[in-house]
PDB file of N, CA and C in Angstrom:
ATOM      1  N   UNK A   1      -8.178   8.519  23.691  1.00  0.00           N
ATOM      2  CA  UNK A   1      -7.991   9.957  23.482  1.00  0.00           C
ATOM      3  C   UNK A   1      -8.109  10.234  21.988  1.00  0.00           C
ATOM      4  N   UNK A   2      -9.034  10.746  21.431  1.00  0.00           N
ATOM      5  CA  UNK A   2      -9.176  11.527  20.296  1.00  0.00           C
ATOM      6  C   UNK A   2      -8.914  12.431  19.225  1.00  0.00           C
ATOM      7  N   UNK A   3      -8.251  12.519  18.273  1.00  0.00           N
ATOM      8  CA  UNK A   3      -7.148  13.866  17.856  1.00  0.00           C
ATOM      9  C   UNK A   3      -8.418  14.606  17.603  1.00  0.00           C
ATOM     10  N   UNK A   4      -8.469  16.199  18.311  1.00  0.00           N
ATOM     11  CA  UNK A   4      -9.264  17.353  18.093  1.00  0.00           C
ATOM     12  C   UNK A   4      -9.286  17.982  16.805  1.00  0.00           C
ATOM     13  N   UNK A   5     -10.170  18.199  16.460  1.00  0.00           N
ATOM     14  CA  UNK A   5     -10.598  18.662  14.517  1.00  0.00           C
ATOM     15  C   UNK A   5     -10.728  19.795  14.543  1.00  0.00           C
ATOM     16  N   UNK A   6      -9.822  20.498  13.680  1.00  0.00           N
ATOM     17  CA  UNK A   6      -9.346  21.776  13.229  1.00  0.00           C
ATOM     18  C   UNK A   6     -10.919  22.653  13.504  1.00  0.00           C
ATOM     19  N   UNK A   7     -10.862  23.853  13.758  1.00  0.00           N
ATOM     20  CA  UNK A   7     -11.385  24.950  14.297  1.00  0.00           C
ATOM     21  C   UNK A   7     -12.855  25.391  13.190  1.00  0.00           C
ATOM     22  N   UNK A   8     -12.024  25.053  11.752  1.00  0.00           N
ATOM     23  CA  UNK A   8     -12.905  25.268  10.369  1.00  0.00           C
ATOM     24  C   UNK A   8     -12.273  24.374   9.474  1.00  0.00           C
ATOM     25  N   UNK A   9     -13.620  24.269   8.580  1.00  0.00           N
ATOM     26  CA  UNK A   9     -13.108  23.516   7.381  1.00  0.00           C
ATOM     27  C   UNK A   9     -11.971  23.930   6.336  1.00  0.00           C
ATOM     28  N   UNK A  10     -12.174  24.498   6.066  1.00  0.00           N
ATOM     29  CA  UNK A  10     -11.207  25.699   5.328  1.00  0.00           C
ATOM     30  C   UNK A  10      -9.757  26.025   5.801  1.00  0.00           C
ATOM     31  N   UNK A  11      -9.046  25.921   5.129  1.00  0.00           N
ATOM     32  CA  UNK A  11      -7.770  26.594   5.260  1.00  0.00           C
ATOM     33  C   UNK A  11      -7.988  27.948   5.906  1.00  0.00           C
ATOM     34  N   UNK A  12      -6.900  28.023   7.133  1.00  0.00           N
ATOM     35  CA  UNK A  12      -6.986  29.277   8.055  1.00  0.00           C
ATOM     36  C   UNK A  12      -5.506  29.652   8.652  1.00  0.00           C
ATOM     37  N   UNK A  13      -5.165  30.699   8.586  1.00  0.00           N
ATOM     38  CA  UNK A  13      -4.271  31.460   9.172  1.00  0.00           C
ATOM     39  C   UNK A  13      -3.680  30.138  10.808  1.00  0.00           C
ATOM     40  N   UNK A  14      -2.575  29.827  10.729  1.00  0.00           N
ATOM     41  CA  UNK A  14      -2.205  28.937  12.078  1.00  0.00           C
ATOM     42  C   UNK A  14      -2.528  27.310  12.114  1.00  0.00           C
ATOM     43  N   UNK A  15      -3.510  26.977  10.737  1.00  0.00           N
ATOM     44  CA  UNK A  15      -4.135  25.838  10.259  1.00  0.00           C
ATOM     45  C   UNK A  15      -3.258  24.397  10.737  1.00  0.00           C
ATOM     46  N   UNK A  16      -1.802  24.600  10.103  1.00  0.00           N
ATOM     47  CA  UNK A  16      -0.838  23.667  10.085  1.00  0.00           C
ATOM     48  C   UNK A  16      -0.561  23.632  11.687  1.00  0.00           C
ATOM     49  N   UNK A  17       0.028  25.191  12.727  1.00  0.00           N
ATOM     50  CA  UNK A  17       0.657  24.603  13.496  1.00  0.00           C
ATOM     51  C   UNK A  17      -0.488  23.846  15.010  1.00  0.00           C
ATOM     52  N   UNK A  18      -1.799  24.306  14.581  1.00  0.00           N
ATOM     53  CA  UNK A  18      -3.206  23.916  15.222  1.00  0.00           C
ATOM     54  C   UNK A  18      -2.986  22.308  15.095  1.00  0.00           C
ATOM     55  N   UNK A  19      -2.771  21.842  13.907  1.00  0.00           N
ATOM     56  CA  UNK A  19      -2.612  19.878  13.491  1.00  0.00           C
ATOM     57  C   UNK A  19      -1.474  19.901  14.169  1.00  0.00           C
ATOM     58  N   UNK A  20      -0.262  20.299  14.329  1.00  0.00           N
ATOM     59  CA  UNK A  20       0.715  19.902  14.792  1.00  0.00           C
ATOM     60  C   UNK A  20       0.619  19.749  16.432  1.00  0.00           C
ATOM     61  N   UNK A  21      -0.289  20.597  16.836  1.00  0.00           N
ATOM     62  CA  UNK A  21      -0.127  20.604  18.656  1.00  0.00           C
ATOM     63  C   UNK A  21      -1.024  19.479  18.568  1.00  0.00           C
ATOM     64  N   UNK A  22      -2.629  19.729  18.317  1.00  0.00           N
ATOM     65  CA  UNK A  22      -3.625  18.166  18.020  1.00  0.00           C
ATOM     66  C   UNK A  22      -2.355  17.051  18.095  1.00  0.00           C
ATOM     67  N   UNK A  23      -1.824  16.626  17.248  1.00  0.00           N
ATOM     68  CA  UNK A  23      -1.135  15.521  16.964  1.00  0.00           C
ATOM     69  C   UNK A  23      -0.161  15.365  18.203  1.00  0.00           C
ATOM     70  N   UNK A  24       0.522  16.325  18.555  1.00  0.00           N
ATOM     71  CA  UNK A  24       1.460  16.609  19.269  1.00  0.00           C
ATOM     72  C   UNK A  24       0.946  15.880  21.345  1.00  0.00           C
ATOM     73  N   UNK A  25      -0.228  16.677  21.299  1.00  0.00           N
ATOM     74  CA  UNK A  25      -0.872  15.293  22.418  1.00  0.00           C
ATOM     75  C   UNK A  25      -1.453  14.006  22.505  1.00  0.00           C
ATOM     76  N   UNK A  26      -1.647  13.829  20.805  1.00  0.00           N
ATOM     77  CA  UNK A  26      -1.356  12.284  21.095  1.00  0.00           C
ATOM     78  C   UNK A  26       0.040  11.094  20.816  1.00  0.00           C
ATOM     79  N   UNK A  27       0.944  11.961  20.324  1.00  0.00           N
ATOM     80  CA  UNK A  27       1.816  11.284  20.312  1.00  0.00           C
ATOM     81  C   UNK A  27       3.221  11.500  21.381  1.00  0.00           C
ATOM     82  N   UNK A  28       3.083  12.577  22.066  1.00  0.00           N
ATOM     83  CA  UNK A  28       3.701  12.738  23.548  1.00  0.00           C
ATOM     84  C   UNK A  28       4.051  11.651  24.072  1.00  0.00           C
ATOM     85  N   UNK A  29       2.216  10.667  24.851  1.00  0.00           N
ATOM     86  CA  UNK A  29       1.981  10.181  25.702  1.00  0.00           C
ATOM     87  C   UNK A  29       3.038   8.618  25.014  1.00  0.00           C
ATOM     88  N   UNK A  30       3.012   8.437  24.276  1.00  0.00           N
ATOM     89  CA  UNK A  30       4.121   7.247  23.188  1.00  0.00           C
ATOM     90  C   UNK A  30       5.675   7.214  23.544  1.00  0.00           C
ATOM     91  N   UNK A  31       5.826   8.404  23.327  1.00  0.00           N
ATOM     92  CA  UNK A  31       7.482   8.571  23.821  1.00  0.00           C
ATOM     93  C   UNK A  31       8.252   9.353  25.179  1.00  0.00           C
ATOM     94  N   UNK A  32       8.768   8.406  25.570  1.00  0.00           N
ATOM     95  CA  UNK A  32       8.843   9.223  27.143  1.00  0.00           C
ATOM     96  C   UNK A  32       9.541  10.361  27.290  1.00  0.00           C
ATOM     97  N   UNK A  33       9.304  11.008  28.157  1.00  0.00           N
ATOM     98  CA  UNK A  33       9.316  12.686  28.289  1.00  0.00           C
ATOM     99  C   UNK A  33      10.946  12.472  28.691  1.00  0.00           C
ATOM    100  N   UNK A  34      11.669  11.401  29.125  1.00  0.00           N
ATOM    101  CA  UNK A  34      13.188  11.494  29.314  1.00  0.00           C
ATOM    102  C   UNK A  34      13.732  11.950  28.176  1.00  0.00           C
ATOM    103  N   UNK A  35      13.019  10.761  26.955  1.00  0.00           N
ATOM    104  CA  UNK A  35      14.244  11.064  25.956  1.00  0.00           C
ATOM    105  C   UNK A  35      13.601  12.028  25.157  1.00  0.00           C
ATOM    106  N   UNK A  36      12.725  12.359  25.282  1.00  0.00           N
ATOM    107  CA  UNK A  36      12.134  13.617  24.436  1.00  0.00           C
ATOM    108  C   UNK A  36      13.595  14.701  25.256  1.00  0.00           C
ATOM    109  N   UNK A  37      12.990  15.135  26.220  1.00  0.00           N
ATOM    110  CA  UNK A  37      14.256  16.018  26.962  1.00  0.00           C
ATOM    111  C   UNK A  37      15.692  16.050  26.450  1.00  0.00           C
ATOM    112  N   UNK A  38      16.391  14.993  26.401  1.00  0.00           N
ATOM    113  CA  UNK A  38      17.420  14.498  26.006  1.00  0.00           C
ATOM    114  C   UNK A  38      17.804  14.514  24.792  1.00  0.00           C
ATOM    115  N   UNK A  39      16.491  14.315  23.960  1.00  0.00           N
ATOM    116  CA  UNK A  39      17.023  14.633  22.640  1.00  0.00           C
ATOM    117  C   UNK A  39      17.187  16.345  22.228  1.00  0.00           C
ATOM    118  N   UNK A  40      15.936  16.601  23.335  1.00  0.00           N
ATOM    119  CA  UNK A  40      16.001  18.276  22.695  1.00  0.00           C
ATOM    120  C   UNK A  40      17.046  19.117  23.634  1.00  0.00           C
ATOM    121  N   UNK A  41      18.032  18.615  24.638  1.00  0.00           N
ATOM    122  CA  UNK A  41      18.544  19.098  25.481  1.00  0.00           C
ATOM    123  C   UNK A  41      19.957  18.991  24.324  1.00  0.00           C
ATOM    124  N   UNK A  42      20.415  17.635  24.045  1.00  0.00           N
ATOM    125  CA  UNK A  42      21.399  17.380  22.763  1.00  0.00           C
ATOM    126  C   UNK A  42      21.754  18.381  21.832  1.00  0.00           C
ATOM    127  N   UNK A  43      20.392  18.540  21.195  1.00  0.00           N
ATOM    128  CA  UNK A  43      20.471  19.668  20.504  1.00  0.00           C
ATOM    129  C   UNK A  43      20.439  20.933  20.440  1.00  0.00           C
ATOM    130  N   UNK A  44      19.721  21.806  21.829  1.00  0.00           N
ATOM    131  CA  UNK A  44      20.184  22.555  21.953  1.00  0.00           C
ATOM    132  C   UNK A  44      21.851  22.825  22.191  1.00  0.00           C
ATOM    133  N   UNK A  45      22.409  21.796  22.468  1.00  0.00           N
ATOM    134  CA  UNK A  45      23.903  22.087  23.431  1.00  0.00           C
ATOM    135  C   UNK A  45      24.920  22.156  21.738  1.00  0.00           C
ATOM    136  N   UNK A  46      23.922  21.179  21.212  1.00  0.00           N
ATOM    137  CA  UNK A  46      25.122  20.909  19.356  1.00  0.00           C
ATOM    138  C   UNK A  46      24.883  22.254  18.921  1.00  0.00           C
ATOM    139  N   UNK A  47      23.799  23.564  19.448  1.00  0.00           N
ATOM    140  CA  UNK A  47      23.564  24.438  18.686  1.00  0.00           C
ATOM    141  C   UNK A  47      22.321  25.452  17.947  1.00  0.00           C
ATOM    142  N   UNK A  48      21.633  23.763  18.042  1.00  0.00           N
ATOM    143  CA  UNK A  48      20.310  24.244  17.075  1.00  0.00           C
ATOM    144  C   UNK A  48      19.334  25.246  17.907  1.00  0.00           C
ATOM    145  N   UNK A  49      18.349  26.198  17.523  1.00  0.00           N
ATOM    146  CA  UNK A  49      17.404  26.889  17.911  1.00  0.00           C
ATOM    147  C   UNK A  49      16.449  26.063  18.531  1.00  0.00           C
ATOM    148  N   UNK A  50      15.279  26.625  19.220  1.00  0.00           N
ATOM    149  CA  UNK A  50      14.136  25.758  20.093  1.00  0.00           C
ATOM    150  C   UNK A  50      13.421  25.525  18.731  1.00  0.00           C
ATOM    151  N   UNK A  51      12.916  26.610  17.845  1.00  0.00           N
ATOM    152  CA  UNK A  51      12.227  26.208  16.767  1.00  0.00           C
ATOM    153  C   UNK A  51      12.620  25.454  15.677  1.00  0.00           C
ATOM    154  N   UNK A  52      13.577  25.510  15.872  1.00  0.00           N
ATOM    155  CA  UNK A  52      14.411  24.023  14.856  1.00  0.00           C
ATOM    156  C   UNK A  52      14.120  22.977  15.113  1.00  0.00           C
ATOM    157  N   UNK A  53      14.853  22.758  16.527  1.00  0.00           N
ATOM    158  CA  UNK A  53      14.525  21.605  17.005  1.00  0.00           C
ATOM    159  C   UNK A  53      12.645  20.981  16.688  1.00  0.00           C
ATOM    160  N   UNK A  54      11.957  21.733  17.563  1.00  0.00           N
ATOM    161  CA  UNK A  54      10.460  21.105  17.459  1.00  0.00           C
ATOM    162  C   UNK A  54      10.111  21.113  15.767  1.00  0.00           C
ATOM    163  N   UNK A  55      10.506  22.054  14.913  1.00  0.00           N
ATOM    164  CA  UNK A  55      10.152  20.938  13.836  1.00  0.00           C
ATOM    165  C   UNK A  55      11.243  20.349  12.930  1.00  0.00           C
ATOM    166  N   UNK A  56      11.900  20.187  13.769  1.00  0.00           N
ATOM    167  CA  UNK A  56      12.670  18.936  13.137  1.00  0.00           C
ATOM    168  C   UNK A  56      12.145  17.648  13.914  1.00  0.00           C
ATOM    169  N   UNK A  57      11.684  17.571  14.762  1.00  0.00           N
ATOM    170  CA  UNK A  57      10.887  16.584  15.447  1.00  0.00           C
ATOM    171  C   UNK A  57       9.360  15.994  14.816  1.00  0.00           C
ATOM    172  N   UNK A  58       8.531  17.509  14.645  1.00  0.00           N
ATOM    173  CA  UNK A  58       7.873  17.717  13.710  1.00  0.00           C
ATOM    174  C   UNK A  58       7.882  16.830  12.480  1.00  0.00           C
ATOM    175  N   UNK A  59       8.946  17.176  11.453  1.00  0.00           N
ATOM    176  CA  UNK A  59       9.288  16.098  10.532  1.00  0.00           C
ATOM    177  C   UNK A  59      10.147  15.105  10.416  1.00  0.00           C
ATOM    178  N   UNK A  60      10.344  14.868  11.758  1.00  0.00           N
ATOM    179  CA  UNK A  60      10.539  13.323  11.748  1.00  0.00           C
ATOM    180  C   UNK A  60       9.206  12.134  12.082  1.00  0.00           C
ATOM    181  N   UNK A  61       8.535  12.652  12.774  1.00  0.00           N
ATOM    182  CA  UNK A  61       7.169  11.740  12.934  1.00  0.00           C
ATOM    183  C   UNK A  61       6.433  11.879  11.854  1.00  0.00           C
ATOM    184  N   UNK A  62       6.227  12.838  10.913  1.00  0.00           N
ATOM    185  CA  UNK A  62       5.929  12.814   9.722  1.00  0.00           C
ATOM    186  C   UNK A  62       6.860  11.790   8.978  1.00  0.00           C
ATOM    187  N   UNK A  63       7.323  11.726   8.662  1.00  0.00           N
ATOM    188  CA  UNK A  63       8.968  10.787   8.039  1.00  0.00           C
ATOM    189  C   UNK A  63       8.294   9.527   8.077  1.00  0.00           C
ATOM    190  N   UNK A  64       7.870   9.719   9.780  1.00  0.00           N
ATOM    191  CA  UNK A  64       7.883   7.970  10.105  1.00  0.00           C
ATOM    192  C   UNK A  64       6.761   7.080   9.344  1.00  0.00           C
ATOM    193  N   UNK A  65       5.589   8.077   9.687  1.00  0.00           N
ATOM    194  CA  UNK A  65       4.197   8.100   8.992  1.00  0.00           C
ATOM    195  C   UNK A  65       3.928   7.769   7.491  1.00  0.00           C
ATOM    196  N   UNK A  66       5.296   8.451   6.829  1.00  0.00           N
ATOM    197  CA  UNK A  66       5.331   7.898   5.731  1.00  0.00           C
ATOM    198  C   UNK A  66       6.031   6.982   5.301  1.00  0.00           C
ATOM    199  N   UNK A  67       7.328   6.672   6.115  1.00  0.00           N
ATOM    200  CA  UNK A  67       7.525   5.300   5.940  1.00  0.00           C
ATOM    201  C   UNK A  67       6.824   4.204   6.119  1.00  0.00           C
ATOM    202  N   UNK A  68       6.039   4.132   7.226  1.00  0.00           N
ATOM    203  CA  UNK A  68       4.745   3.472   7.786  1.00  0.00           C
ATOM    204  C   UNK A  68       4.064   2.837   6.568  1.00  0.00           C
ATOM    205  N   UNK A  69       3.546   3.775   5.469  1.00  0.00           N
ATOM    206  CA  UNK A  69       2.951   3.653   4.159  1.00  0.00           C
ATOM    207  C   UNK A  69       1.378   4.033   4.749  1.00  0.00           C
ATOM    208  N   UNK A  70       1.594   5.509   5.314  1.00  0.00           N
ATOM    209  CA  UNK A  70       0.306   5.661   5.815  1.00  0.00           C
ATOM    210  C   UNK A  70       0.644   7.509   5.577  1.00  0.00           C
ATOM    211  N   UNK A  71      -0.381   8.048   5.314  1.00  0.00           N
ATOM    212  CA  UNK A  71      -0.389   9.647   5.239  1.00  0.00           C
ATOM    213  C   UNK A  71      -1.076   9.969   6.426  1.00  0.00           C
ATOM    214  N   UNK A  72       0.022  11.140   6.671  1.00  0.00           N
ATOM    215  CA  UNK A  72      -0.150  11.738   8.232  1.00  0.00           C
ATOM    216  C   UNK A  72      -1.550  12.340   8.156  1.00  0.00           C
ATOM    217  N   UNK A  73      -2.252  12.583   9.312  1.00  0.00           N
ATOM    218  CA  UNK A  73      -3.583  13.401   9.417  1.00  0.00           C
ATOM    219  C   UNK A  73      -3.399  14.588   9.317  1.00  0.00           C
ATOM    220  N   UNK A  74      -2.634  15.427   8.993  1.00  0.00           N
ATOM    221  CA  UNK A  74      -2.290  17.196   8.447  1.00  0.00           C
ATOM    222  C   UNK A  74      -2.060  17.021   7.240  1.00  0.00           C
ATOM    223  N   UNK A  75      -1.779  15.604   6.189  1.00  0.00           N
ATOM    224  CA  UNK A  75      -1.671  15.134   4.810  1.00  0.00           C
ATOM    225  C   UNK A  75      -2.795  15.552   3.918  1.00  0.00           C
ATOM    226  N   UNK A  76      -3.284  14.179   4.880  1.00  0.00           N
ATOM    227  CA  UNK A  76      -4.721  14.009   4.042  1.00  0.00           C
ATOM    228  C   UNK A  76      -5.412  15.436   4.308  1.00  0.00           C
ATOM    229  N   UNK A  77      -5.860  16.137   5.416  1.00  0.00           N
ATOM    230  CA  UNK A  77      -6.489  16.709   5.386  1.00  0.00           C
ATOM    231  C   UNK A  77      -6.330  18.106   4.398  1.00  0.00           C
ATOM    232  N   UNK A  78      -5.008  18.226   3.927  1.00  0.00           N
ATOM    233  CA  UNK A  78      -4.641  19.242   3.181  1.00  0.00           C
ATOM    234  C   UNK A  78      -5.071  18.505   1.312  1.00  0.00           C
ATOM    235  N   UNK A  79      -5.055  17.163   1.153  1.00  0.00           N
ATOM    236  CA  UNK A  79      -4.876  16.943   0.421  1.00  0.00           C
ATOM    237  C   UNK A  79      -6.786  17.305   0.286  1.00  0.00           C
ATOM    238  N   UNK A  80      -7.465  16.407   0.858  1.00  0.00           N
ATOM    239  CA  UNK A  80      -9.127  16.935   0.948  1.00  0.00           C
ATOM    240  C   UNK A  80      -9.338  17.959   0.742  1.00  0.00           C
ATOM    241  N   UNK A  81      -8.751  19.220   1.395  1.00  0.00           N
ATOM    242  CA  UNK A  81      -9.185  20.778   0.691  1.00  0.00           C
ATOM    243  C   UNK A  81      -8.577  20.921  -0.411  1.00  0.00           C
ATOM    244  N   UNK A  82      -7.835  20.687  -0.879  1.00  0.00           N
ATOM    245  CA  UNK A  82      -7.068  20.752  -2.028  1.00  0.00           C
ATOM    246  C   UNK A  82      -8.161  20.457  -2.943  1.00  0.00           C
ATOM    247  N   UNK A  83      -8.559  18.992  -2.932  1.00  0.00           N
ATOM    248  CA  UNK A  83      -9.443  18.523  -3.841  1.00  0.00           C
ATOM    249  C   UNK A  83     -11.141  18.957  -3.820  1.00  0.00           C
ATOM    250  N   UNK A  84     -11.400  19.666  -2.683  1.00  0.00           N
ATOM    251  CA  UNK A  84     -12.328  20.224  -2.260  1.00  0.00           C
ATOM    252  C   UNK A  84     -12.811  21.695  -3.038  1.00  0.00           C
ATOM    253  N   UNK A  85     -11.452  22.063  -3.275  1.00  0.00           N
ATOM    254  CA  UNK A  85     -11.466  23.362  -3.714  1.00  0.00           C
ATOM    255  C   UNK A  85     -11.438  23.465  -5.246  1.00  0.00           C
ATOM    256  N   UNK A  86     -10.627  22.110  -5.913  1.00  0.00           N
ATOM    257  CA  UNK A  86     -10.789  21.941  -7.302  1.00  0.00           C
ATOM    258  C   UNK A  86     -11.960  22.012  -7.440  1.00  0.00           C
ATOM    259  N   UNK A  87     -12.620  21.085  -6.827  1.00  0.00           N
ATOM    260  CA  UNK A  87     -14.280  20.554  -7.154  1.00  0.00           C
ATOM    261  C   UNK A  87     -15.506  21.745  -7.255  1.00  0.00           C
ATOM    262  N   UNK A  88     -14.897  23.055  -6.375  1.00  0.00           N
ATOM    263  CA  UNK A  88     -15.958  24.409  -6.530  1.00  0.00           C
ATOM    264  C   UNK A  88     -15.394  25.351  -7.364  1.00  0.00           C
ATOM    265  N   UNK A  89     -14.173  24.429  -8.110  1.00  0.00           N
ATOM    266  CA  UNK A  89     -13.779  25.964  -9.143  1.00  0.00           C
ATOM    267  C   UNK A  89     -14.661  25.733 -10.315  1.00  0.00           C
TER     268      UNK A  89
END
């Protein structure tokens, strides 16, 4: 299974949360849907919002990625336009 490539090259309106769903089906199928549930069932009950929760989940697999000693694929790719964009000023 393949992670799907952003819509445009360019920075776009929804850019980030577009990488996050991409990413988001391939790393689902990794962790089982019990404790996914469980963790986000936890936290709703301690309090937290639905949108908290998912990106606090969000940046924890980021977290991991960089503990890993590897830059996440919404990283690099920000870091590429970044440097993309120096390069046409």
């Amino acid at each position: 299974m393949s992670i799907p490539s952003p819509r445009y090259e360019d920075d776009y309106e929804g850019r980030e949360e577009e990488c996050r769903e991409a990413l988001r089906e391939r790393f689902l199928p990794l962790v089982s849907s019990k404790e996914l549930l469980r963790i986000h069932q936890q936290a709703i009950e301690a309090g937290w919002g639905l949108t908290e929760v998912r990106r606090a989940i969000d940046a924890l697999v980021e977290a991991k990625a960089r503990n890993a000693g590897k830059e996440s694929p919404c990283e690099m790719s920000s870091r590429r336009d970044r440097q993309r964009n120096r390069l046409s000023e």
